[in-house]
N, C-alpha and C. Protein backbone atom coordinates (compact mmCIF):
# COMPACT_ATOMS: atom_id res chain seq x y z
N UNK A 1 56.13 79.62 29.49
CA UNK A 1 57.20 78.66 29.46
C UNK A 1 57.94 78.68 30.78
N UNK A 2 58.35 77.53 31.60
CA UNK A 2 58.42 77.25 32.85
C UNK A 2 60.07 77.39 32.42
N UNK A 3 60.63 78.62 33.42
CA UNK A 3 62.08 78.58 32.80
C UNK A 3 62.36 77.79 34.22
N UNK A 4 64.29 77.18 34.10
CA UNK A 4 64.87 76.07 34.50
C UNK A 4 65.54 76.71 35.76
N UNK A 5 65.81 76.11 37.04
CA UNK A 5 67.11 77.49 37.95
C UNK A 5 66.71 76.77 38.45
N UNK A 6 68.18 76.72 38.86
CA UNK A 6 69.35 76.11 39.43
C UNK A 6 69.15 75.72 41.32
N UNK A 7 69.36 74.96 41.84
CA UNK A 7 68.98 75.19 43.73
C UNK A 7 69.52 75.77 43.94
N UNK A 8 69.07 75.98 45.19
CA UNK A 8 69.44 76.86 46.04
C UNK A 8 70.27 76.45 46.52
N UNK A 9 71.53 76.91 46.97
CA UNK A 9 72.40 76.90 48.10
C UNK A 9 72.56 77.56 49.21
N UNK A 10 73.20 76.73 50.38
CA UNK A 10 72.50 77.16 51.83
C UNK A 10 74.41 77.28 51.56
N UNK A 11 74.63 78.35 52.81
CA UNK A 11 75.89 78.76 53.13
C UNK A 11 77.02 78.21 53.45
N UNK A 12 76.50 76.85 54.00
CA UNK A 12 77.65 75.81 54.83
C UNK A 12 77.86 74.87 54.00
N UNK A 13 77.23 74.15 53.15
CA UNK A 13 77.34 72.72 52.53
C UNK A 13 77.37 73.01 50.92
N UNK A 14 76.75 73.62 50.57
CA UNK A 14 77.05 74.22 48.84
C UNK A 14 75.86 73.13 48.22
N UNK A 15 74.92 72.57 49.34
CA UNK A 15 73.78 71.48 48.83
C UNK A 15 72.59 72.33 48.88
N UNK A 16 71.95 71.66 47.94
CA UNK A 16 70.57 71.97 47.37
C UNK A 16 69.49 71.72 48.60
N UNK A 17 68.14 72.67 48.60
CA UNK A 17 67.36 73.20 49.29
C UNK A 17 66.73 71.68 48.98
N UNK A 18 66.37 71.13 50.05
CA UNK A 18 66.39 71.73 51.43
C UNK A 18 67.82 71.83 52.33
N UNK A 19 67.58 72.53 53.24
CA UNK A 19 68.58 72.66 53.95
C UNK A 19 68.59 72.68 55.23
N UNK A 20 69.73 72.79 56.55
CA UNK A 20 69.29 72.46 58.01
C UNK A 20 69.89 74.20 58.59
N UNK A 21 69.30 74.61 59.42
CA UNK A 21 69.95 75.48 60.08
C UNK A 21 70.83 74.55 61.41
N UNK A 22 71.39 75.89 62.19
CA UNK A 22 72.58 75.16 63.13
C UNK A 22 71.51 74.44 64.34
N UNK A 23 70.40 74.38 64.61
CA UNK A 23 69.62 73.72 65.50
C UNK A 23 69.03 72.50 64.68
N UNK A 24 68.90 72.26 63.75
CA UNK A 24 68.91 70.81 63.08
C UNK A 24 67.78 71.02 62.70
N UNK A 25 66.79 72.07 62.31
CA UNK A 25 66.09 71.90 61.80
C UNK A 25 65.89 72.17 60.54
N UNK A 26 65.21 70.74 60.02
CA UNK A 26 65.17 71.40 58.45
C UNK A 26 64.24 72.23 57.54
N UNK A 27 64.60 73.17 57.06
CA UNK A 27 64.00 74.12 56.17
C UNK A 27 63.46 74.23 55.34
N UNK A 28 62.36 74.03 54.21
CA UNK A 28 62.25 73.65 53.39
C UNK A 28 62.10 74.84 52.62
N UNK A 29 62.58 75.45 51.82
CA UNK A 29 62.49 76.75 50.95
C UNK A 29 61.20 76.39 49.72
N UNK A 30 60.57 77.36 49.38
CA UNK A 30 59.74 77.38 49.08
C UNK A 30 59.79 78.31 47.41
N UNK A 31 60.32 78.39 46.35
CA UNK A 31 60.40 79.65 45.71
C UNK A 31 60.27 79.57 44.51
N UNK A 32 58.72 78.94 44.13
CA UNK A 32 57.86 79.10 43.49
C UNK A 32 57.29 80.38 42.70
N UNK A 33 57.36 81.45 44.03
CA UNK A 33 56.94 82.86 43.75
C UNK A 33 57.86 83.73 43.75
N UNK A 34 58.97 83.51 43.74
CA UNK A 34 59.74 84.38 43.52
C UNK A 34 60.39 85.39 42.01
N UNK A 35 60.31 86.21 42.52
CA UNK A 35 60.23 87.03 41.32
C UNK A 35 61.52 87.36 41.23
N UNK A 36 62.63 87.06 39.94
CA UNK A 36 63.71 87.68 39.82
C UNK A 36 63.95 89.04 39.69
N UNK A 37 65.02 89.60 39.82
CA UNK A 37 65.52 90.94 39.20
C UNK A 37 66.84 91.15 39.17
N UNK A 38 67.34 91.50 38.21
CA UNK A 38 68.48 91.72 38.31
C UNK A 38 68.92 93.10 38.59
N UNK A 39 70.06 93.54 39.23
CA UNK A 39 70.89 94.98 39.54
C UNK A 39 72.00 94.61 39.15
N UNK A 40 72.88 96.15 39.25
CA UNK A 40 74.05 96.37 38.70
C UNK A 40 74.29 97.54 39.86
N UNK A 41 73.15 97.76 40.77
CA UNK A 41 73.57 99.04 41.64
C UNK A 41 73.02 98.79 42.47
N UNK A 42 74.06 99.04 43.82
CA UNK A 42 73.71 98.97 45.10
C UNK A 42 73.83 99.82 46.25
N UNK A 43 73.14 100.49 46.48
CA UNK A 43 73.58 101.50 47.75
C UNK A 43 73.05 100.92 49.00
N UNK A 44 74.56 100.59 50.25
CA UNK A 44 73.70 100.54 51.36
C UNK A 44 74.14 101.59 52.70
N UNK A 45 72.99 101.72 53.30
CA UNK A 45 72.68 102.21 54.33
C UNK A 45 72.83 101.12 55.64
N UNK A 46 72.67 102.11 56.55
CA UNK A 46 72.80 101.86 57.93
C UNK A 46 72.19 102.53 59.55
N UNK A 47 71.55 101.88 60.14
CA UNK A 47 71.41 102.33 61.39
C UNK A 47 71.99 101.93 62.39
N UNK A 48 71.55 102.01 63.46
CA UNK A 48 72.26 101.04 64.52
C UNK A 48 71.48 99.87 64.32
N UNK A 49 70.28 99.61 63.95
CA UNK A 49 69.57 98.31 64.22
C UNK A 49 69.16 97.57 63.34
N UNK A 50 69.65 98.77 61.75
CA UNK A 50 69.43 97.81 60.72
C UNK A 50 70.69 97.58 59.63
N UNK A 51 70.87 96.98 58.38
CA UNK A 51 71.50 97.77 57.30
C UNK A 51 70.33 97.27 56.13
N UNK A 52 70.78 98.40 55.15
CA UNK A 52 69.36 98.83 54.50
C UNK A 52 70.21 98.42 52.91
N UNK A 53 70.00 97.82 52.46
CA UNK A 53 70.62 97.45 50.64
C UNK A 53 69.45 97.57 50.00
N UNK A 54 69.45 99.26 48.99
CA UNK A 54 68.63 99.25 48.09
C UNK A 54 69.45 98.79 46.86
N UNK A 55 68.68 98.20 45.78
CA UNK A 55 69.16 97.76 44.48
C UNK A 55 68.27 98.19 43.22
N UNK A 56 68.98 98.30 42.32
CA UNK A 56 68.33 98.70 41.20
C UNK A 56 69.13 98.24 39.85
N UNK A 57 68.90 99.09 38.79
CA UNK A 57 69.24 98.66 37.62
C UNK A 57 69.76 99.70 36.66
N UNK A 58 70.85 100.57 36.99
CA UNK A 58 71.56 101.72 36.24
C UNK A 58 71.84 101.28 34.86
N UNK A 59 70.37 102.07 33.96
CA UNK A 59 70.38 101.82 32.88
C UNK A 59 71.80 102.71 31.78
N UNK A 60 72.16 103.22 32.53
CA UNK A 60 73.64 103.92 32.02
C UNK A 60 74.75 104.17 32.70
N UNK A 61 75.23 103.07 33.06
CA UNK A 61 76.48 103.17 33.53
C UNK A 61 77.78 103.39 33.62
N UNK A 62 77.66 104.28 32.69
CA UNK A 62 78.97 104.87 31.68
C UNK A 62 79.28 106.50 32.42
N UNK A 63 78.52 106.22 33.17
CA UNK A 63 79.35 107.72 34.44
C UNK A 63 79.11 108.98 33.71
N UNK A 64 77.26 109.03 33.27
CA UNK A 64 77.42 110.59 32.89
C UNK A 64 77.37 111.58 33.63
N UNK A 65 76.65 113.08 33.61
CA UNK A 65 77.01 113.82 34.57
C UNK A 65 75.66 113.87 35.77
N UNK A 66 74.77 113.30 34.73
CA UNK A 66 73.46 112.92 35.86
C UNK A 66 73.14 111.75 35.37
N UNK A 67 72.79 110.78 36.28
CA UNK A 67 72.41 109.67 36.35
C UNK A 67 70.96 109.26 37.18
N UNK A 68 70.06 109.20 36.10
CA UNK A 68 68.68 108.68 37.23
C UNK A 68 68.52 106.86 37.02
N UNK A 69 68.60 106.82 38.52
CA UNK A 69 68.18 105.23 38.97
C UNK A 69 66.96 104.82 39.81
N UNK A 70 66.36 104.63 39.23
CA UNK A 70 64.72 103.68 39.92
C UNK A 70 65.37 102.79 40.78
N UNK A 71 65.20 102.93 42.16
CA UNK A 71 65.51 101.95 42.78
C UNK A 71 63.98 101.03 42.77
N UNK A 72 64.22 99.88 42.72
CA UNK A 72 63.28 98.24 42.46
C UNK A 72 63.30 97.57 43.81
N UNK A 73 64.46 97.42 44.64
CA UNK A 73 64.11 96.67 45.76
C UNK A 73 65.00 97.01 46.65
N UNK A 74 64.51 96.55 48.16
CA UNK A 74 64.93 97.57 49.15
C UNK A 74 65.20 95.70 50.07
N UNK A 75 65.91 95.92 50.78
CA UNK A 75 66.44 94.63 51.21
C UNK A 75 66.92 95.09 52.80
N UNK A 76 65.95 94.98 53.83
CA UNK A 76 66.68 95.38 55.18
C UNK A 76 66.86 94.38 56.10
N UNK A 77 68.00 94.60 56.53
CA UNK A 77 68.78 93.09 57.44
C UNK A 77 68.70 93.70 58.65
N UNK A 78 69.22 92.72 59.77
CA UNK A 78 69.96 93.15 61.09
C UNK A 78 71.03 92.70 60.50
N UNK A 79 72.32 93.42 61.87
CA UNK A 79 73.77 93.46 61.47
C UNK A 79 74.06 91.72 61.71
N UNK A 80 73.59 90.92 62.22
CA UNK A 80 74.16 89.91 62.44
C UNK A 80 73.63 89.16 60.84
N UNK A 81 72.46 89.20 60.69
CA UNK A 81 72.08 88.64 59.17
C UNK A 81 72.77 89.16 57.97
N UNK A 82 73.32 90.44 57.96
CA UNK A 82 74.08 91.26 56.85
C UNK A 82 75.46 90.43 57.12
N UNK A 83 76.08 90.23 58.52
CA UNK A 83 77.73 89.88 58.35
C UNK A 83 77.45 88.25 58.05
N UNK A 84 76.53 87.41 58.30
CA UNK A 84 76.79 86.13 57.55
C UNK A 84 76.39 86.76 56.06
N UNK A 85 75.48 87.26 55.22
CA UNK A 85 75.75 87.94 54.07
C UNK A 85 76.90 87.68 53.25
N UNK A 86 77.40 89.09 54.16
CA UNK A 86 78.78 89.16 53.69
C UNK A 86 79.68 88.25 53.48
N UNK A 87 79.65 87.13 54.84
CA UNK A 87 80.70 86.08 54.82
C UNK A 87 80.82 85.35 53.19
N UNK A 88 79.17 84.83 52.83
CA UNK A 88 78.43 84.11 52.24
C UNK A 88 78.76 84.48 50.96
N UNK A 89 78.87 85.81 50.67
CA UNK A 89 79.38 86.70 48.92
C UNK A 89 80.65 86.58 48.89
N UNK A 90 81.06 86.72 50.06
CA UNK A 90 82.61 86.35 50.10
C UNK A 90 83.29 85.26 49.28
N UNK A 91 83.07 84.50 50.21
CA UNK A 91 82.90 82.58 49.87
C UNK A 91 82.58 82.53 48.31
N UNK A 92 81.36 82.96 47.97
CA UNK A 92 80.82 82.97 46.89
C UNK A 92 81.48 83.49 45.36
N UNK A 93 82.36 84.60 45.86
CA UNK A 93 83.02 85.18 44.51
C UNK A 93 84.55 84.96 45.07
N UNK A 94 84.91 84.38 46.10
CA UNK A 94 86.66 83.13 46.11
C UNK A 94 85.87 82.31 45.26
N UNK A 95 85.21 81.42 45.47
CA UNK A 95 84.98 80.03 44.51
C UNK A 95 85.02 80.36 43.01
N UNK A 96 84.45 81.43 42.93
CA UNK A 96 84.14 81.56 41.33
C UNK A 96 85.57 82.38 40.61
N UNK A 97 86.32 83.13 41.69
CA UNK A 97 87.57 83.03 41.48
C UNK A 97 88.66 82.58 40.73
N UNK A 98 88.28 81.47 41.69
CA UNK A 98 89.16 79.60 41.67
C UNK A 98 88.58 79.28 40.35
N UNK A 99 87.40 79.11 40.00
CA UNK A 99 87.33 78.87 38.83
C UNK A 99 87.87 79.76 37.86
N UNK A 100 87.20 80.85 37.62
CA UNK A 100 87.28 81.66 36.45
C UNK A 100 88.05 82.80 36.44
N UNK A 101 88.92 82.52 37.37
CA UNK A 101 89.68 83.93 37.32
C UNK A 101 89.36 84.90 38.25
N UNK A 102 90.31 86.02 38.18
CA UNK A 102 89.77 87.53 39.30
C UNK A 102 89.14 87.98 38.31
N UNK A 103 88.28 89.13 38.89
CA UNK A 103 87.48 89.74 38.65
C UNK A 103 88.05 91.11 38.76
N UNK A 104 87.78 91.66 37.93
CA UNK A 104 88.08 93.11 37.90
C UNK A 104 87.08 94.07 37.97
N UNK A 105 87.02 94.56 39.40
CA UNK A 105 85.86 95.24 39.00
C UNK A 105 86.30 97.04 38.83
N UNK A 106 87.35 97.48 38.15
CA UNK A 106 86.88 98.59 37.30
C UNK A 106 86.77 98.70 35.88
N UNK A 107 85.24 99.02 35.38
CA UNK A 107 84.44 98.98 34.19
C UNK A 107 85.64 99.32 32.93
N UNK A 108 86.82 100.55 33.67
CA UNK A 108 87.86 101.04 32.67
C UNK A 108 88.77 99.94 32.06
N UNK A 109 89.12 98.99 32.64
CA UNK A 109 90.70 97.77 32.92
C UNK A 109 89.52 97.05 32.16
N UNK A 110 88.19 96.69 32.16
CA UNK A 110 87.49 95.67 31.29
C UNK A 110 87.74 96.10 30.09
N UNK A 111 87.32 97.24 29.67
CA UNK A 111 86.49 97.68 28.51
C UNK A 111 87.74 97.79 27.72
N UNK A 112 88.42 98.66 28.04
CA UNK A 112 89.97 98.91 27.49
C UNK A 112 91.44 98.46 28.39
N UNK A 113 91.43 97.37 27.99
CA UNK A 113 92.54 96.42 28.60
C UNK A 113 93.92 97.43 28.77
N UNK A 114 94.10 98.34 27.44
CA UNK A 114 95.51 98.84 27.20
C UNK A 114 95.35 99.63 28.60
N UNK A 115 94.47 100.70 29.18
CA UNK A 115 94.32 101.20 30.40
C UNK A 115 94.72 100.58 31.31
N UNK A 116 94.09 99.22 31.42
CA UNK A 116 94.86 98.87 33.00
C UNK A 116 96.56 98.53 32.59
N UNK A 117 97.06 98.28 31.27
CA UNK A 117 98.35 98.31 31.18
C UNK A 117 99.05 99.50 31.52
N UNK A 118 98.73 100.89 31.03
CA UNK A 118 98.89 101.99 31.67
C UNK A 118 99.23 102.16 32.75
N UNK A 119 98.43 101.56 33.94
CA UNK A 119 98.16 102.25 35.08
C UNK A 119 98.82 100.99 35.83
N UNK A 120 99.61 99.97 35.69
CA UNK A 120 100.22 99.37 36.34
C UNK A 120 101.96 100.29 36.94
C-alpha cells in the first residue's frame, strides 16, 4: 500500500519540490527511495571539518540507570551545511509554535503538569 507524504519543503519559500538553489538552478528531488525512520535521540559530534548527528530510537526513555540505544543513522555535514540546518529547524519549530503553541521540551512538565506548577 503506497502510503501518502506530504512535499518537500526547500528552506526559503515553504514550496513544494521542486525547488531552486541561490544560482537559479532548479533541483529536482527525487524521493522515491527513501526510507523513513523515526528518532527520539540525537547525539552530535564534531570535528573541525565535520559535524557528525547520529540518531536513533531510545526505546526507554524514562531515564533508567542503563540505557542501551542502537544507533540507525549517522548523518555527517560540513559546518556551513549544519548552520543552514540549524537556521532551517529553527524556522521550522517558530512556525509550528505560532501555530500550536510552545513546546515543552522537559518529558517531567508534559507528563505531570502539577510539576512544572511546582517548579515555577
Amino acid at each position: 500500500m503506497e502510503q501518502e507524504r506530504a512535499p518537500m519543503l526547500d528552506n526559503a519559500a515553504n514550496s513544494p519540490a521542486p525547488v531552486q538553489n541561490m544560482k537559479g538552478i532548479r533541483l529536482e528531488l527525487d524521493d522515491s527511495h527513501v526510507t523513513p525512520a523515526y528518532a527520539n535521540f540525537c547525539r552530535v559530534a564534531s570535528t573541525p571539518e565535520e559535524v557528525i548527528l547520529d540518531l536513533a530510537l531510545n526505546p526507554d526513555p524514562t531515564n533508567g540507570p542503563v540505557q542501551r540505544v542502537k544507533l540507525s543513522q549517522r548523518v555527517v555535514l560540513n559546518h556551513f551545511t549544519a548552520k543552514r540546518l540549524a537556521a532551517l529547524l529553527s524556522a521550522t519549530v517558530n512556525r509550528h509554535e505560532q501555530v500550536f503553541g510552545a513546546l515543552e521540551t522537559d518529558v517531567r512538565k508534559r507528563v505531570q503538569p502539577e510539576i512544572a506548577a511546582a517548579m515555577r
